[in-house]
PDB file of N, CA and C in Angstrom:
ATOM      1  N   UNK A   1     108.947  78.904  99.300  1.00  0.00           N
ATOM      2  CA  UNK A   1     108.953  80.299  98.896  1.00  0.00           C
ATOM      3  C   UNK A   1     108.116  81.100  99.894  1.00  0.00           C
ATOM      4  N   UNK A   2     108.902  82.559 100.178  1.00  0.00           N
ATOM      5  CA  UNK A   2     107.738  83.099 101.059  1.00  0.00           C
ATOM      6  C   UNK A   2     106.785  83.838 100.766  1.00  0.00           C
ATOM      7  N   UNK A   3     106.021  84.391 101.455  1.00  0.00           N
ATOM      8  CA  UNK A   3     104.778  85.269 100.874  1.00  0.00           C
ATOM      9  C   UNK A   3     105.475  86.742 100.314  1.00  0.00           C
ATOM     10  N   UNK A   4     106.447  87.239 100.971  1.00  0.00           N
ATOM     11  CA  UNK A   4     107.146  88.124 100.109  1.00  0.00           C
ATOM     12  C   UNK A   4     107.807  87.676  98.933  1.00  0.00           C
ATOM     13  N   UNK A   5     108.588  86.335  98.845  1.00  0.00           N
ATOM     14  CA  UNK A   5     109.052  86.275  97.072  1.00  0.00           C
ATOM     15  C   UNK A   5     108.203  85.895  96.078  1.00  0.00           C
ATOM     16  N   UNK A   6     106.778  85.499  96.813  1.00  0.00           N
ATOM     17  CA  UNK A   6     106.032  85.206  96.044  1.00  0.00           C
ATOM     18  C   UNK A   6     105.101  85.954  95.412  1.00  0.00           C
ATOM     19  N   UNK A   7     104.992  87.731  96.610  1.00  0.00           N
ATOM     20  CA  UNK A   7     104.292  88.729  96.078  1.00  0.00           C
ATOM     21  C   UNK A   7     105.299  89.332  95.074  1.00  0.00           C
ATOM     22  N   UNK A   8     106.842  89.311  95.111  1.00  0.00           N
ATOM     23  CA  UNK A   8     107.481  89.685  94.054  1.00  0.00           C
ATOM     24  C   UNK A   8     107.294  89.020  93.047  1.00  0.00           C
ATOM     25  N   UNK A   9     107.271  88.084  93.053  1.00  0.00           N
ATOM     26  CA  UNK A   9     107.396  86.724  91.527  1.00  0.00           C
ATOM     27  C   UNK A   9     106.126  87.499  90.546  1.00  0.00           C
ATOM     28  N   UNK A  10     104.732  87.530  91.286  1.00  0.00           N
ATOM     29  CA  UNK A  10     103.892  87.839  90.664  1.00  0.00           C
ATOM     30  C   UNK A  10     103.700  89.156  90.346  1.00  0.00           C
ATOM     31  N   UNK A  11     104.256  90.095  91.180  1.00  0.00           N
ATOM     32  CA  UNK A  11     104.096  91.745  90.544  1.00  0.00           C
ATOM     33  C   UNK A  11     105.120  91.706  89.034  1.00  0.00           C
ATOM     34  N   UNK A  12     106.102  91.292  89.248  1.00  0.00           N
ATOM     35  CA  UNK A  12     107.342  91.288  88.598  1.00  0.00           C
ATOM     36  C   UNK A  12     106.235  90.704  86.907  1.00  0.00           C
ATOM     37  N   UNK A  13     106.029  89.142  86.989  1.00  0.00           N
ATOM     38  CA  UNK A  13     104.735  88.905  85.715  1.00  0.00           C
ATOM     39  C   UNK A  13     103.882  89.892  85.231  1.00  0.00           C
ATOM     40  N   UNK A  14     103.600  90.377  86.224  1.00  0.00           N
ATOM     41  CA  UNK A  14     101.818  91.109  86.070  1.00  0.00           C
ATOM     42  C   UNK A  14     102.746  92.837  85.338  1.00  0.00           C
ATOM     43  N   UNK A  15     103.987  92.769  85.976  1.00  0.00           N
ATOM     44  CA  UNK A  15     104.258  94.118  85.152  1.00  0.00           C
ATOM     45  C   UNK A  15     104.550  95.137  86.214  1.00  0.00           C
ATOM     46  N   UNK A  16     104.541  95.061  87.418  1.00  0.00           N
ATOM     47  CA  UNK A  16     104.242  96.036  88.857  1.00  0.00           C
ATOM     48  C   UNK A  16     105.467  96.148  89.542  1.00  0.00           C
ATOM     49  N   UNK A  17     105.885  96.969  89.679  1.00  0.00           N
ATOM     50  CA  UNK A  17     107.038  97.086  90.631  1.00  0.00           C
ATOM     51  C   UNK A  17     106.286  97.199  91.931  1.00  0.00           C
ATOM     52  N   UNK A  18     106.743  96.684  92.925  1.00  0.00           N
ATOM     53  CA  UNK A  18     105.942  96.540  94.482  1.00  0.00           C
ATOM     54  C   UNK A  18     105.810  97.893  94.988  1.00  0.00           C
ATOM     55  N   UNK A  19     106.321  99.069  94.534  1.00  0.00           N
ATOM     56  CA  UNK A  19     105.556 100.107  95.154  1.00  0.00           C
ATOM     57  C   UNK A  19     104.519 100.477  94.221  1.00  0.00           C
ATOM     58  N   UNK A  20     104.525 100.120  93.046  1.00  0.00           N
ATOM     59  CA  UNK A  20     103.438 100.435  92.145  1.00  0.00           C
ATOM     60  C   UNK A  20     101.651  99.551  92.197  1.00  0.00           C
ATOM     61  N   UNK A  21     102.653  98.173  92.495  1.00  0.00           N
ATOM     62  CA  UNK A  21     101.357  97.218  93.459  1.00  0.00           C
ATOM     63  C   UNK A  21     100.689  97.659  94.619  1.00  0.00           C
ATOM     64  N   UNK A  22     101.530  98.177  95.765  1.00  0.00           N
ATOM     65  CA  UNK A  22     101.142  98.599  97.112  1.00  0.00           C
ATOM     66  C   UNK A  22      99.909  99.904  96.409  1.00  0.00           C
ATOM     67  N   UNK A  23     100.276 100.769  95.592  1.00  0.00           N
ATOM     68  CA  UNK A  23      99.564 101.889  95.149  1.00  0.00           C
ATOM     69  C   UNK A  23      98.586 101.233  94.642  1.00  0.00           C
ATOM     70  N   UNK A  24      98.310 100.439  93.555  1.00  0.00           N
ATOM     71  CA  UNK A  24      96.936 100.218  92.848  1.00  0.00           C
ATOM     72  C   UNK A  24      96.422  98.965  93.933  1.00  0.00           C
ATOM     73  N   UNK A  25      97.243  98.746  95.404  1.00  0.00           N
ATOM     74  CA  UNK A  25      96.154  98.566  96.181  1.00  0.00           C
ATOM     75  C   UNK A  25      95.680  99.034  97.306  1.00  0.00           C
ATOM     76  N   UNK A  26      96.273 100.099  97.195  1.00  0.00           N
ATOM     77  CA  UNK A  26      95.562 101.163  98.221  1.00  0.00           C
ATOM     78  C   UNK A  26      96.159 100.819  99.666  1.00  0.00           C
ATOM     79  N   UNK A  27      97.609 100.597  99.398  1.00  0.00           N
ATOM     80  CA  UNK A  27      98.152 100.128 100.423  1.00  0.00           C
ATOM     81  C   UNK A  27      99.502 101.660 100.353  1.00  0.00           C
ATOM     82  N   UNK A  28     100.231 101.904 101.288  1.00  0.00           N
ATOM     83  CA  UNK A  28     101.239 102.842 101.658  1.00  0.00           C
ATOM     84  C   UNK A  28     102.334 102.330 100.611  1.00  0.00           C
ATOM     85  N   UNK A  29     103.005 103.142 100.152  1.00  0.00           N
ATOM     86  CA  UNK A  29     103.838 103.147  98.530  1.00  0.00           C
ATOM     87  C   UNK A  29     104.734 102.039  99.315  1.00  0.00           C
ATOM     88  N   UNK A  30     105.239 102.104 100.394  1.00  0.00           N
ATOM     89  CA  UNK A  30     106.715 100.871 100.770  1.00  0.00           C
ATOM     90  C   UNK A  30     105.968  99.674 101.955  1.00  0.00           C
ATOM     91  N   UNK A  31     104.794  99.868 101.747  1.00  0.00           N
ATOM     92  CA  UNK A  31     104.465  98.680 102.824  1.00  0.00           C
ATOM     93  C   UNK A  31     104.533  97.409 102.397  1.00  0.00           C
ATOM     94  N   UNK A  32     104.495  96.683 101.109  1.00  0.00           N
ATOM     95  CA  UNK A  32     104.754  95.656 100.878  1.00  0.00           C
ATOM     96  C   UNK A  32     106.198  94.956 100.930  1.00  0.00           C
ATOM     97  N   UNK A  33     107.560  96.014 100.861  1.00  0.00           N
ATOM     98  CA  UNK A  33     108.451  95.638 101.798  1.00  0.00           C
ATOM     99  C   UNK A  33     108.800  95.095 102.585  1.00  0.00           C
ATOM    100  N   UNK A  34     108.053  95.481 103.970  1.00  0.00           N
ATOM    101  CA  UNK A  34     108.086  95.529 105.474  1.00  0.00           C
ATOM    102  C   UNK A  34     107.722  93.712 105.352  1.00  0.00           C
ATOM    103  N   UNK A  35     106.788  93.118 104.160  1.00  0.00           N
ATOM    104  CA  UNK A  35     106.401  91.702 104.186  1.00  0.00           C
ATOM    105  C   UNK A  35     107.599  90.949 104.476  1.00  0.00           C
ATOM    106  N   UNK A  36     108.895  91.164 104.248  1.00  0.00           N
ATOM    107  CA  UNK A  36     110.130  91.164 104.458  1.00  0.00           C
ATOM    108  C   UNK A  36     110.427  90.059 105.620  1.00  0.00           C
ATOM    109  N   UNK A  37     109.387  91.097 106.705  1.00  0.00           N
ATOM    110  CA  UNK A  37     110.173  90.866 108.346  1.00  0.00           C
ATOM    111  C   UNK A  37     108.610  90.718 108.838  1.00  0.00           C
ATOM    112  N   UNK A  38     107.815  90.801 108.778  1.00  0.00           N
ATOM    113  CA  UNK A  38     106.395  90.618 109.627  1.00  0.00           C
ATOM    114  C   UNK A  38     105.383  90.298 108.242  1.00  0.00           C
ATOM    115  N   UNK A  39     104.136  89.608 108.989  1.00  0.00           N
ATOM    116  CA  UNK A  39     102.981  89.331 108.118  1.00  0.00           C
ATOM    117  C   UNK A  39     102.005  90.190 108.292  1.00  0.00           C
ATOM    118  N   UNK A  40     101.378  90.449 106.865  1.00  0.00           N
ATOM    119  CA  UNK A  40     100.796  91.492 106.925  1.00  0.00           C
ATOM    120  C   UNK A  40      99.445  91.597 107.176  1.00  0.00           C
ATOM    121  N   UNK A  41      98.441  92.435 107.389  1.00  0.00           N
ATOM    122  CA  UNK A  41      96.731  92.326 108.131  1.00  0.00           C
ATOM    123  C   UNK A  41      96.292  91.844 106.804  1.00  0.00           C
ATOM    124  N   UNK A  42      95.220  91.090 107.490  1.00  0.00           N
ATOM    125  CA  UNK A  42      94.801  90.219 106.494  1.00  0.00           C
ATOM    126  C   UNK A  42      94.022  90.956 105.308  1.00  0.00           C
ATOM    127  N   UNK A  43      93.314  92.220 105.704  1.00  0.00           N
ATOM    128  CA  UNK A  43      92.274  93.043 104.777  1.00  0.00           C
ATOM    129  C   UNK A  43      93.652  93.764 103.547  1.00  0.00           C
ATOM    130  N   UNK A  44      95.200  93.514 104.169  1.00  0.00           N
ATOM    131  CA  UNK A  44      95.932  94.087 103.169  1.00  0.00           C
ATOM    132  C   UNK A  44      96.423  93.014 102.348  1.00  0.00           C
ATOM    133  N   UNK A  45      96.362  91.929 102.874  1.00  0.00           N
ATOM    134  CA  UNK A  45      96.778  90.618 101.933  1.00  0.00           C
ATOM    135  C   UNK A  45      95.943  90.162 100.938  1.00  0.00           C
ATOM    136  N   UNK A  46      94.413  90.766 101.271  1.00  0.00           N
ATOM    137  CA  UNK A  46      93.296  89.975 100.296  1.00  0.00           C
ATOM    138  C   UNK A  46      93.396  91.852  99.049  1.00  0.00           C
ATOM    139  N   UNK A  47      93.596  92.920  99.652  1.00  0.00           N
ATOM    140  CA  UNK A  47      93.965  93.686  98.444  1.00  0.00           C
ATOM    141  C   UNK A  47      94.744  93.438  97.527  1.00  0.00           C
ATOM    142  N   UNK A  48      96.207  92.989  98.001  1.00  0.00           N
ATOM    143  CA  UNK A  48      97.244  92.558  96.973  1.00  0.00           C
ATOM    144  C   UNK A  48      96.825  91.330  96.156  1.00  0.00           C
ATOM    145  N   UNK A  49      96.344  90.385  97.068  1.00  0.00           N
ATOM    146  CA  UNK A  49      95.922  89.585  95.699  1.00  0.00           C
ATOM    147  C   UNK A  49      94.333  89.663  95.193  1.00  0.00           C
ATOM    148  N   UNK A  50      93.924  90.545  95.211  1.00  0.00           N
ATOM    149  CA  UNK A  50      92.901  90.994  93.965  1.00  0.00           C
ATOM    150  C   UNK A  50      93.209  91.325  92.968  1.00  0.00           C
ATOM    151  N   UNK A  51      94.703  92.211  93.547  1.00  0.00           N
ATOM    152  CA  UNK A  51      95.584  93.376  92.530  1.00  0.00           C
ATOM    153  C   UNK A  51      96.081  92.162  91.336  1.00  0.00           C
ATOM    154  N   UNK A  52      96.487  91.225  92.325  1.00  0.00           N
ATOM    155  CA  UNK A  52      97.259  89.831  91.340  1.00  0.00           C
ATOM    156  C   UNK A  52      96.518  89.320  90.720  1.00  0.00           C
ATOM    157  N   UNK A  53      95.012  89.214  91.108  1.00  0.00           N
ATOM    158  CA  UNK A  53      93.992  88.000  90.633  1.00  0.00           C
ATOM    159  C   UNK A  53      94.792  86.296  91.267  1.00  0.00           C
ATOM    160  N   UNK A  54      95.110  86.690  92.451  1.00  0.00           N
ATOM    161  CA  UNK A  54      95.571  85.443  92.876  1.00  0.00           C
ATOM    162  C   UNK A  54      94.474  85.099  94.103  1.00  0.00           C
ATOM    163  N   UNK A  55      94.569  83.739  94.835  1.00  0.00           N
ATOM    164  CA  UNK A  55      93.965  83.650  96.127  1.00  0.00           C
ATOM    165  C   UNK A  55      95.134  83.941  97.413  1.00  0.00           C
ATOM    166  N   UNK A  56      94.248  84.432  98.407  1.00  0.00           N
ATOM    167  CA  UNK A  56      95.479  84.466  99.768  1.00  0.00           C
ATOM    168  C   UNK A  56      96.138  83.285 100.082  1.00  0.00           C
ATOM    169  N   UNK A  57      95.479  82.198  99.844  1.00  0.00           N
ATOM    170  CA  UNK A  57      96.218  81.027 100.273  1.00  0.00           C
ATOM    171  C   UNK A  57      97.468  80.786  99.147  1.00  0.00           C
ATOM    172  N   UNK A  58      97.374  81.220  97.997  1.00  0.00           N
ATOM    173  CA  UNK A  58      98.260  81.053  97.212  1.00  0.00           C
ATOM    174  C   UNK A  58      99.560  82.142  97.528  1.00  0.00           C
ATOM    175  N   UNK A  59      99.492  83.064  97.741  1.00  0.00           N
ATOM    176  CA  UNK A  59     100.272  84.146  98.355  1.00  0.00           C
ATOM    177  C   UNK A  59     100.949  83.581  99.802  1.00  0.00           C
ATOM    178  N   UNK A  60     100.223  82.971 100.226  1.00  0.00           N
ATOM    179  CA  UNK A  60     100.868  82.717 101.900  1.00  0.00           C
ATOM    180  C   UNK A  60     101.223  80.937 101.468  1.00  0.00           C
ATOM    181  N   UNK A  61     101.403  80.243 100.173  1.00  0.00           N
ATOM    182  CA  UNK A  61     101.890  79.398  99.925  1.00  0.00           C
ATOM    183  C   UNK A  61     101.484  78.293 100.261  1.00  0.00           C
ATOM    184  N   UNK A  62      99.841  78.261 100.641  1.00  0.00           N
ATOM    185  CA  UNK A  62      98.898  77.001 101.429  1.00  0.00           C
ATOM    186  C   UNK A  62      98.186  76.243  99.894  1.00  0.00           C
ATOM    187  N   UNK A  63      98.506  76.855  98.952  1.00  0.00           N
ATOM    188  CA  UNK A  63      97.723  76.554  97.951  1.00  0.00           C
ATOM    189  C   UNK A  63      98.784  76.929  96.690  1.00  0.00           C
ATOM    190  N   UNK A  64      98.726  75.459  95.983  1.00  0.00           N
ATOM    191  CA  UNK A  64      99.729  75.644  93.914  1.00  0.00           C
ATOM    192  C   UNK A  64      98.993  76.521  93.170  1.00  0.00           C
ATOM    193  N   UNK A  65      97.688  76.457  93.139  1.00  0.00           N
ATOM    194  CA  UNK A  65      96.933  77.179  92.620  1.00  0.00           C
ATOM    195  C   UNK A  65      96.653  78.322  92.264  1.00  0.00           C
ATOM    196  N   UNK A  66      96.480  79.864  91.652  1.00  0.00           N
ATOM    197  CA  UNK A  66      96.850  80.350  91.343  1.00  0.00           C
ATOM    198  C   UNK A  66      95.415  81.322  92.041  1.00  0.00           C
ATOM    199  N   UNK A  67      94.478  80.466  91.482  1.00  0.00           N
ATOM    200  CA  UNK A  67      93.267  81.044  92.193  1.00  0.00           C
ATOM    201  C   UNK A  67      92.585  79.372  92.506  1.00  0.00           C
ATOM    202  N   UNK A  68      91.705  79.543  93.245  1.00  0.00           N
ATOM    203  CA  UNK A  68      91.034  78.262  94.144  1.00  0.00           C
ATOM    204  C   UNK A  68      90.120  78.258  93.773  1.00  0.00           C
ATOM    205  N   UNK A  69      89.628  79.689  93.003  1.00  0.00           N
ATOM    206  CA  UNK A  69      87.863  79.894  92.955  1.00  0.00           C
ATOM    207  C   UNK A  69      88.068  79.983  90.940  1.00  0.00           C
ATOM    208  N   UNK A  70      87.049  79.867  90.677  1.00  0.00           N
ATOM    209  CA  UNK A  70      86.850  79.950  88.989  1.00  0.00           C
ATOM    210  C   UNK A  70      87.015  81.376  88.715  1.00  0.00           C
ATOM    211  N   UNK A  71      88.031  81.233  87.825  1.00  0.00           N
ATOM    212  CA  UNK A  71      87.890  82.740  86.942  1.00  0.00           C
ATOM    213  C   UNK A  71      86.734  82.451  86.071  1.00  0.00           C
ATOM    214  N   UNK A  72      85.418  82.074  85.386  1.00  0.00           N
ATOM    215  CA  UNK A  72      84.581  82.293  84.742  1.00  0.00           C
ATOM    216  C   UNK A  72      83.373  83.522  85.065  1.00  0.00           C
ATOM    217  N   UNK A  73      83.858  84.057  86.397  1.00  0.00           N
ATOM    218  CA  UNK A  73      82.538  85.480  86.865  1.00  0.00           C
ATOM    219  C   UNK A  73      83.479  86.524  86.535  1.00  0.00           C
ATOM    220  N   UNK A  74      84.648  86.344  86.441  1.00  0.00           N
ATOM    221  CA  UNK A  74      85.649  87.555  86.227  1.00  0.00           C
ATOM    222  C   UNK A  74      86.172  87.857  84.359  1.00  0.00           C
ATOM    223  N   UNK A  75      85.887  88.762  84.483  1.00  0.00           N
ATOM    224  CA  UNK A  75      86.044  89.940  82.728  1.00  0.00           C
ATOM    225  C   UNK A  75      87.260  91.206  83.271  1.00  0.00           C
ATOM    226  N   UNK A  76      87.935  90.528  82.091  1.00  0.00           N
ATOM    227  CA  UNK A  76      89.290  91.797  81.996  1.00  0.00           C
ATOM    228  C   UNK A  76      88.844  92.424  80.958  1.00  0.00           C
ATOM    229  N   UNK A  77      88.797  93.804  80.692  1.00  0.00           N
ATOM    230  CA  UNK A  77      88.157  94.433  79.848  1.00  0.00           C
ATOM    231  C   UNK A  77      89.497  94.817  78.565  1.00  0.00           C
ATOM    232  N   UNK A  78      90.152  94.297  77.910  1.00  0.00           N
ATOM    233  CA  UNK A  78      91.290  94.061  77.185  1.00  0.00           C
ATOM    234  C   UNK A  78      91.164  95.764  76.799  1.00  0.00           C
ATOM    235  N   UNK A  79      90.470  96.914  76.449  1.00  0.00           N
ATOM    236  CA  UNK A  79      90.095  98.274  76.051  1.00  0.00           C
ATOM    237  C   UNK A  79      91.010  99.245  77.157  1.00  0.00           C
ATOM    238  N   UNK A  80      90.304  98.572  78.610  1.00  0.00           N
ATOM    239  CA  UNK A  80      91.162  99.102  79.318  1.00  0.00           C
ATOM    240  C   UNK A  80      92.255  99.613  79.653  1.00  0.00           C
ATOM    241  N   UNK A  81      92.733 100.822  79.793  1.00  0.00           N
ATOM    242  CA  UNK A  81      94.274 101.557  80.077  1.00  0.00           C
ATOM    243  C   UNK A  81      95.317 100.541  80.989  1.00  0.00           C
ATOM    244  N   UNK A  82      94.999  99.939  81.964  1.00  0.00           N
ATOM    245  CA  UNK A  82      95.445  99.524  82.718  1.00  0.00           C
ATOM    246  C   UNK A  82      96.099  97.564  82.586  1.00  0.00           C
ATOM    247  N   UNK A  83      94.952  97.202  81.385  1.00  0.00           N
ATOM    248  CA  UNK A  83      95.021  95.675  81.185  1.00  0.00           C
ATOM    249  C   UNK A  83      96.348  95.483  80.754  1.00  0.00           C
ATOM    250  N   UNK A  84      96.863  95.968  79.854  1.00  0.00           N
ATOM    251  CA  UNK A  84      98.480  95.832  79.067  1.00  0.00           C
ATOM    252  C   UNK A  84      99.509  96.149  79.382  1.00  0.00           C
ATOM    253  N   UNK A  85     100.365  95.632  80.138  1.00  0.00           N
ATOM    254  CA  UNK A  85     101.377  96.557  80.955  1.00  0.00           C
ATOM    255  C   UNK A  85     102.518  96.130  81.038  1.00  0.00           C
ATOM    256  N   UNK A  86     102.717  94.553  80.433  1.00  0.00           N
ATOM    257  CA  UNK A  86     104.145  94.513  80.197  1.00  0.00           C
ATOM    258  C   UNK A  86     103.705  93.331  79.342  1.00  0.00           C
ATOM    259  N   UNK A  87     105.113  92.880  78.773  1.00  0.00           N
ATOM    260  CA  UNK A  87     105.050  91.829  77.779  1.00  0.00           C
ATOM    261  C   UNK A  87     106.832  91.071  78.024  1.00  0.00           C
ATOM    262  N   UNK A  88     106.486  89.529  78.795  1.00  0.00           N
ATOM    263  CA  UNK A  88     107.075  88.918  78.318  1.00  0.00           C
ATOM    264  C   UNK A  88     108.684  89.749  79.624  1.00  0.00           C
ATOM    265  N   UNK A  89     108.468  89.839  80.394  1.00  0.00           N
ATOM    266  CA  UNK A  89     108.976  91.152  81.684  1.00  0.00           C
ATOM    267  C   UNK A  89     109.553  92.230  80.988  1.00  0.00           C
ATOM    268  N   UNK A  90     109.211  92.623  79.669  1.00  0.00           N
ATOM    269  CA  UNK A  90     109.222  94.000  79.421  1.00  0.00           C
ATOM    270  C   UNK A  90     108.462  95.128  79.139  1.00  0.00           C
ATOM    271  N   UNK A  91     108.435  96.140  79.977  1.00  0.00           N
ATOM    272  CA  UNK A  91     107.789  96.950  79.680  1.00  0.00           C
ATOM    273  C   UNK A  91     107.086  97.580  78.347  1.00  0.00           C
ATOM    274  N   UNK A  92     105.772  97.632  78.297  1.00  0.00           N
ATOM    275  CA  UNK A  92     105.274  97.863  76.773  1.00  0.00           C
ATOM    276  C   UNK A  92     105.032  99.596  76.824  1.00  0.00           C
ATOM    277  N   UNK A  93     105.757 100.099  75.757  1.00  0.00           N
ATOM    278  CA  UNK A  93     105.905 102.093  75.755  1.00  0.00           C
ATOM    279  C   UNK A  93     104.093 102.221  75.358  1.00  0.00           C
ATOM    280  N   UNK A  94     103.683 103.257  75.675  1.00  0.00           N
ATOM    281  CA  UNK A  94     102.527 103.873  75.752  1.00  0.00           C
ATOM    282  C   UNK A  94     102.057 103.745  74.203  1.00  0.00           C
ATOM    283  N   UNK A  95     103.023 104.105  73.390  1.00  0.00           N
ATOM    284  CA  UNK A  95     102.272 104.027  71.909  1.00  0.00           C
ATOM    285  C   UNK A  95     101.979 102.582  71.434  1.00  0.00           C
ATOM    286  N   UNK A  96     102.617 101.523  72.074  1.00  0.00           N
ATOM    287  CA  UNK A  96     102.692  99.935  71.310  1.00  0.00           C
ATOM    288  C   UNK A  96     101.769  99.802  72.112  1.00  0.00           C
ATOM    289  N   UNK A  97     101.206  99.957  73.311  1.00  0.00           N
ATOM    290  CA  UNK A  97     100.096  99.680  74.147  1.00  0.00           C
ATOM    291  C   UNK A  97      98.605 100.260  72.961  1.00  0.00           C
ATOM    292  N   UNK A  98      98.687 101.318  72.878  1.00  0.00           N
ATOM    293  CA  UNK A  98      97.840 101.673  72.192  1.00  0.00           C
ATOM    294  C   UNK A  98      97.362 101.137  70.683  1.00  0.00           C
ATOM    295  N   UNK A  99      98.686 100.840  70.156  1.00  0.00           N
ATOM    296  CA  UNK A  99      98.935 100.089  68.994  1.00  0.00           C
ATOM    297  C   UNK A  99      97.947  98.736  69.211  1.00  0.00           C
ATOM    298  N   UNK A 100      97.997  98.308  70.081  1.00  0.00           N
ATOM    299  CA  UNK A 100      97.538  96.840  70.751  1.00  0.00           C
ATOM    300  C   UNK A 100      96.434  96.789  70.918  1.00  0.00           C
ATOM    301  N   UNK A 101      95.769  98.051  71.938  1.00  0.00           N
ATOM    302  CA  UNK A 101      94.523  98.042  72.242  1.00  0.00           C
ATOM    303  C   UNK A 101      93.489  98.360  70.960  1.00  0.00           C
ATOM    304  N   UNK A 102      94.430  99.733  69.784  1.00  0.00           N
ATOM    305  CA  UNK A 102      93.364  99.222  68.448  1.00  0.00           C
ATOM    306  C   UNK A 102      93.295  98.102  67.790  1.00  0.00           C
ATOM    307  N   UNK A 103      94.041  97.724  67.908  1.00  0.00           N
ATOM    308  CA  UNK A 103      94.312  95.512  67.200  1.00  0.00           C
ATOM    309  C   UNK A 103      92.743  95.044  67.630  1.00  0.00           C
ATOM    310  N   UNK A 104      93.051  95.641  68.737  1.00  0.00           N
ATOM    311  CA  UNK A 104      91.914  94.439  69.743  1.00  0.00           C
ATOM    312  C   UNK A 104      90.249  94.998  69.619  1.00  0.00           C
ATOM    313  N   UNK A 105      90.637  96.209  68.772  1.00  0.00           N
ATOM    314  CA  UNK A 105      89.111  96.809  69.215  1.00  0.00           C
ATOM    315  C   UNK A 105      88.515  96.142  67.625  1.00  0.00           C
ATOM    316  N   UNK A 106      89.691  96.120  66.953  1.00  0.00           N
ATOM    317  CA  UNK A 106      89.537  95.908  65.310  1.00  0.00           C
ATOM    318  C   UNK A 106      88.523  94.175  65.468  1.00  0.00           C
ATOM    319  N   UNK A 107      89.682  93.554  66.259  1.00  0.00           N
ATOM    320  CA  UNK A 107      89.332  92.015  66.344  1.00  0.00           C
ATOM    321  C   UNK A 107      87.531  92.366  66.668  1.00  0.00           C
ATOM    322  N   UNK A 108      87.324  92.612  67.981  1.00  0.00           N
ATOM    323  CA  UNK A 108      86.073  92.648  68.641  1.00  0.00           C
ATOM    324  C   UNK A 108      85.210  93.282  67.454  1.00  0.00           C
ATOM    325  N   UNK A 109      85.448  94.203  66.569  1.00  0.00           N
ATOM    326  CA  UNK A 109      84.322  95.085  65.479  1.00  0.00           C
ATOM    327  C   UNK A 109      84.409  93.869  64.472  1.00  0.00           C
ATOM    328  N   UNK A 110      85.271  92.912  63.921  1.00  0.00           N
ATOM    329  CA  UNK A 110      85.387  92.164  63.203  1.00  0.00           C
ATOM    330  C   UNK A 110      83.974  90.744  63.780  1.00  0.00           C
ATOM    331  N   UNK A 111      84.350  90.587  64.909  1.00  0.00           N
ATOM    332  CA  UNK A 111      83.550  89.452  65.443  1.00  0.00           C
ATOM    333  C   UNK A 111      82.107  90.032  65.625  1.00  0.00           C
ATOM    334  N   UNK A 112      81.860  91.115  65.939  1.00  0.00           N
ATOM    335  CA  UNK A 112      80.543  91.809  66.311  1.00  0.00           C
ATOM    336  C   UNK A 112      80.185  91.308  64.622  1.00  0.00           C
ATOM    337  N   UNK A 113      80.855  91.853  63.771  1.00  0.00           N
ATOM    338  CA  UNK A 113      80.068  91.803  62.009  1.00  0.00           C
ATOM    339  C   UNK A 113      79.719  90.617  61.687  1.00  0.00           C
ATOM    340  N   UNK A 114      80.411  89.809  62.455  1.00  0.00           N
ATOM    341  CA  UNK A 114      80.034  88.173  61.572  1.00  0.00           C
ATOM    342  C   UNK A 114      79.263  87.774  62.637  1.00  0.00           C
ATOM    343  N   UNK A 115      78.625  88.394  63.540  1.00  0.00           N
ATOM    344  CA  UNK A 115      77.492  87.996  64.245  1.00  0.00           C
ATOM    345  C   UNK A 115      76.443  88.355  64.045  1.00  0.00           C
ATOM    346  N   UNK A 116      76.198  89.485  63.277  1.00  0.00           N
ATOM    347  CA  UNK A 116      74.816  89.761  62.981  1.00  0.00           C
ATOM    348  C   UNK A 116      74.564  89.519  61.709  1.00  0.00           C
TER     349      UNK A 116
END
């Protein structure tokens, strides 16, 4: 697989259409395209997979792994606008997102009570 079907495979999961990836990484709206036909600078390959939470070696296919390094220093803040964004490769509408994120705030106020 190449580093372009593999940056698709994972935007496509994560919920991102590749110009929407290139944007939340601060990359030019169609440059992840161009991955197509040339490889891309390396300071733009380690953006996209931050965007993924993947490693570069996993992107350029040197590594199964998804990440190499421990996710245990890394916190997704589930509250966040941005954490929920598709379900299952379908898009989740703005109100079921929200629907979701009070679920979750309910859970967290529930667990805070039986801790003190």
């Amino acid at each position: 697989m190449t580093l372009y079907e593999r940056t698709i495979n994972l935007s496509k999961q994560r919920g991102y259409s590749l110009k929407n990836l290139a944007i939340k990484a601060g990359l030019a709206e169609n440059s992840i395209y161009d991955w197509k036909k040339s490889t891309p600078k390396a300071d733009n390959l380690k953006k996209v997979a931050d965007v993924l939470n993947v490693s570069t070696d996993y992107l350029l296919g040197r590594a199964d792994e998804l990440n190499s390094v421990s996710n245990s220093s890394k916190v997704t803040d589930i509250l966040d606008d941005e954490t929920i964004l598709a379900f299952d490769g379908m898009e989740i509408s703005e109100e079921d997102k929200e629907k979701l994120r009070d679920y979750a705030r309910f859970i967290i106020e529930q667990r805070q009570r039986g801790k003190k």
